[in-house]
Protein backbone atom coordinates (compact mmCIF):
# COMPACT_ATOMS: atom_id res chain seq x y z
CA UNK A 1 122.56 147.42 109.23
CA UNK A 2 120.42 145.88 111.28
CA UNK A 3 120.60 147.62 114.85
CA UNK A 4 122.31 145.45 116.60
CA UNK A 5 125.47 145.80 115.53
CA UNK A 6 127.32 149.68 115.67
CA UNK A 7 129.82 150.11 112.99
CA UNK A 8 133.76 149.65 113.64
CA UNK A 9 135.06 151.96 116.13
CA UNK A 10 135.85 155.59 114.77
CA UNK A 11 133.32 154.72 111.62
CA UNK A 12 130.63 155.91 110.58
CA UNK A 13 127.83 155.92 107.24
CA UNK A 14 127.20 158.08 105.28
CA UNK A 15 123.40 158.26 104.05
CA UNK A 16 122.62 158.14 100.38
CA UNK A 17 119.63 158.79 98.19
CA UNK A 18 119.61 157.56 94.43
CA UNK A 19 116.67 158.57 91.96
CA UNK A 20 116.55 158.53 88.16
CA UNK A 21 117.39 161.21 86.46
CA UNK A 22 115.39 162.05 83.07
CA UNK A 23 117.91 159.42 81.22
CA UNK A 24 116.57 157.00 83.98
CA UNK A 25 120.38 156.97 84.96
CA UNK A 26 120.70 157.02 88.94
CA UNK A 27 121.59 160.51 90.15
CA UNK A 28 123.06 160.21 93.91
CA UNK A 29 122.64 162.82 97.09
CA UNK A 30 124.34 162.89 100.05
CA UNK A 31 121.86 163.21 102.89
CA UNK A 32 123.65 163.35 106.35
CA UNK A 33 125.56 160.49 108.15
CA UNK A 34 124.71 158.24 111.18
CA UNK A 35 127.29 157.18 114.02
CA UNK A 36 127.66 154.76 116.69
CA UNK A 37 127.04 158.39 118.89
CA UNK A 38 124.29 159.66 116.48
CA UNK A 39 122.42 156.41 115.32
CA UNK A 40 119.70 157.46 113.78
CA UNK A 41 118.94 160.82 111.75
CA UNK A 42 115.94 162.40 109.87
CA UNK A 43 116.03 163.81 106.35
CA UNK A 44 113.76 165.58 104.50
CA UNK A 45 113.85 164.49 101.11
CA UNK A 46 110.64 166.44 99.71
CA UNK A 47 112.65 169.59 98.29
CA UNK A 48 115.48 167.75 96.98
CA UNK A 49 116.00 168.50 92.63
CA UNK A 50 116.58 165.61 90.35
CA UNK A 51 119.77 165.30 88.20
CA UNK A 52 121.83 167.39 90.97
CA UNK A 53 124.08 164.89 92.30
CA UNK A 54 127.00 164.24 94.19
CA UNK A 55 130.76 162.52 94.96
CA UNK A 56 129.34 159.10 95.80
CA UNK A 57 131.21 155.68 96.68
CA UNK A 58 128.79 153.51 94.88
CA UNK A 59 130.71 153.69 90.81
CA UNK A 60 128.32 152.61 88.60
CA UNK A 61 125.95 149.92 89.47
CA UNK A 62 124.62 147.22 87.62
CA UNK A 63 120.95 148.05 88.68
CA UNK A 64 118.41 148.22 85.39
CA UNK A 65 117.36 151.32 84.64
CA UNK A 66 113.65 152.04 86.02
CA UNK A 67 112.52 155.50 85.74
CA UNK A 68 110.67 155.73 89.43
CA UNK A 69 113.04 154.00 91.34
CA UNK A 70 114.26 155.02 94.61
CA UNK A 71 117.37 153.82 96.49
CA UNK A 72 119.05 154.53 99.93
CA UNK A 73 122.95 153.71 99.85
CA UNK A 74 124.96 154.16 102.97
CA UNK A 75 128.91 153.93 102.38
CA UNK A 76 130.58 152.95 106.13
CA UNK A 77 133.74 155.94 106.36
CA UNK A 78 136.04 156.87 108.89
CA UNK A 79 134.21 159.51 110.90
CA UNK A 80 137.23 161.89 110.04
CA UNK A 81 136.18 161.92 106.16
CA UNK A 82 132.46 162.37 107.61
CA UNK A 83 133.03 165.01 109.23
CA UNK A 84 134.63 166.76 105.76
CA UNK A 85 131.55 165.70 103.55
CA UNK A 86 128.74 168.22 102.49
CA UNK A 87 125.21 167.09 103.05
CA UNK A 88 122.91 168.69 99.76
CA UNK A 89 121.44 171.67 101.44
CA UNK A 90 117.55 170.66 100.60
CA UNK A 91 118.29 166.99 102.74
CA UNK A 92 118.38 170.06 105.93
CA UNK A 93 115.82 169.69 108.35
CA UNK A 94 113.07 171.57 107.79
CA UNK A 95 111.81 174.61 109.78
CA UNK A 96 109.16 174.98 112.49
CA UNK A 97 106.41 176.66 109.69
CA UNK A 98 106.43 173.77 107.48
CA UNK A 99 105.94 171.34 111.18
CA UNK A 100 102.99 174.11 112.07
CA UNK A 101 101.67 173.56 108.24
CA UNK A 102 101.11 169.53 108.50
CA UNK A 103 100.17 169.64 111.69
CA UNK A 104 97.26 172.13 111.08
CA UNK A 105 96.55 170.00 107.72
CA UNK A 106 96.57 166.96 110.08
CA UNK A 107 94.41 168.14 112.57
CA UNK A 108 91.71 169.80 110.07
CA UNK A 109 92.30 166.33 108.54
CA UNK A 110 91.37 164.48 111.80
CA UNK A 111 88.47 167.18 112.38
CA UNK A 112 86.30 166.28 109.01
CA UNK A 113 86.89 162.50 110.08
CA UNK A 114 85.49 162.73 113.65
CA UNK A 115 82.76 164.67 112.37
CA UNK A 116 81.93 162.82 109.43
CA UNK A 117 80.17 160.47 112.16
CA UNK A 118 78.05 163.15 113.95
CA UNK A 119 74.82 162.47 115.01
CA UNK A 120 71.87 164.71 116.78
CA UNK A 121 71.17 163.81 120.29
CA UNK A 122 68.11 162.47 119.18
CA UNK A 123 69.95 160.14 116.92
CA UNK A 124 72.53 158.68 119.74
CA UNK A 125 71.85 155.33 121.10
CA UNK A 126 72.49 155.13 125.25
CA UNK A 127 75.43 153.02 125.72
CA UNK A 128 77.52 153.29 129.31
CA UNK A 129 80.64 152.47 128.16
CA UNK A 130 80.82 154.88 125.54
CA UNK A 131 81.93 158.68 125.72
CA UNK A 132 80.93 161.31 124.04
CA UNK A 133 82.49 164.69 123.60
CA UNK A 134 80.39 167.56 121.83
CA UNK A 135 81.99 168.68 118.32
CA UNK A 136 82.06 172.19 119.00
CA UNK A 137 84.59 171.30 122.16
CA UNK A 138 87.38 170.82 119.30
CA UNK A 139 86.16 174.29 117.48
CA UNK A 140 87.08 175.91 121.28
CA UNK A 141 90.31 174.25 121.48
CA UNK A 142 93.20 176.66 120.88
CA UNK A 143 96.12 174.55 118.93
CA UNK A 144 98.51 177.60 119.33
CA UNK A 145 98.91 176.76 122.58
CA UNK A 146 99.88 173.07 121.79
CA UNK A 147 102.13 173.92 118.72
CA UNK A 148 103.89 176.27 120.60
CA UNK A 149 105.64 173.43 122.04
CA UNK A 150 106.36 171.71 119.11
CA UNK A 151 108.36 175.30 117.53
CA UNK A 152 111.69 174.09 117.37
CA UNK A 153 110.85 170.80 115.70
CA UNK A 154 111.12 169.43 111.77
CA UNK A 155 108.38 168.21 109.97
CA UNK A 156 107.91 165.23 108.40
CA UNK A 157 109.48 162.05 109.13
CA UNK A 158 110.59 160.63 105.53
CA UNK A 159 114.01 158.35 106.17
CA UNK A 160 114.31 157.02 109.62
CA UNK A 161 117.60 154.79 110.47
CA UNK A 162 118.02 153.13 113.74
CA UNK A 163 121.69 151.30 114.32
């Protein structure tokens, strides 16, 4: 699993995530898969509840039980028996209001850091290979028009695999 290697031909993996339920017993979802044609996925992991689980190849580990303990466990299937499997609904990427949402948190986020060094005119020091940009340039800046691009996109990036 290390990207540099794609799995057998006509396999595939199917993508696992394992956290304690309130017993601190491991509780596994299925996520999605990944393929030698599809070789890396997203999943959003943020709305998934604890204790529902699922079919999972793993049995029952030998892994002490530690109540915040997260694990990723992909099982390498034939792509047929992929294809039947039932990712949990919540693992779904997400919609285009919840990419709108961080990215408006972002950029406020961003704005109260680039202003948090403002200083008067009076206050600047001259220095030619610096630029400055007035703050009130980013208060005129429309970011409709920029997230309009982004509207058929997920939101955050939580599991990334590459093959």
């Amino acid at each position: 699993m290390l990207g540099t290697i794609p799995f057998p031909e006509r396999m595939g993996g199917s993508v696992y995530i394992s956290y304690p339920d309130q017993s601190g017993m491991p509780v596994w979802q299925l996520l999605g898969f990944i393929t030698n044609e599809k070789p890396s996925a997203i999943f959003k992991i943020s709305g998934l509840k604890s204790g529902e689980g699922s079919q999972h190849p793993f049995g029952t580990m030998n892994i002490p039980q530690t109540p915040s303990v997260a694990q990723i466990g992909i099982s390498v299937e034939l792509l047929e028996q992929l294809a039947q499997q039932t990712p949990i609904v919540n693992a779904a990427v997400s919609t285009a209001d919840s990419f709108t949402q961080f990215t408006q948190k972002m950029l406020d986020n961003f704005y109260n850091f680039a202003t948090s060094f403002a200083v008067s005119q009076t206050q600047m020091t001259p220095n030619p290979s610096e630029v400055f940009i007035p703050a009130n340039v980013i208060l005129k800046w429309d970011p409709g028009s920029c997230l309009s691009i982004f509207s058929g996109m997920s939101s955050l990036v939580v599991i990334h695999f590459f093959l």
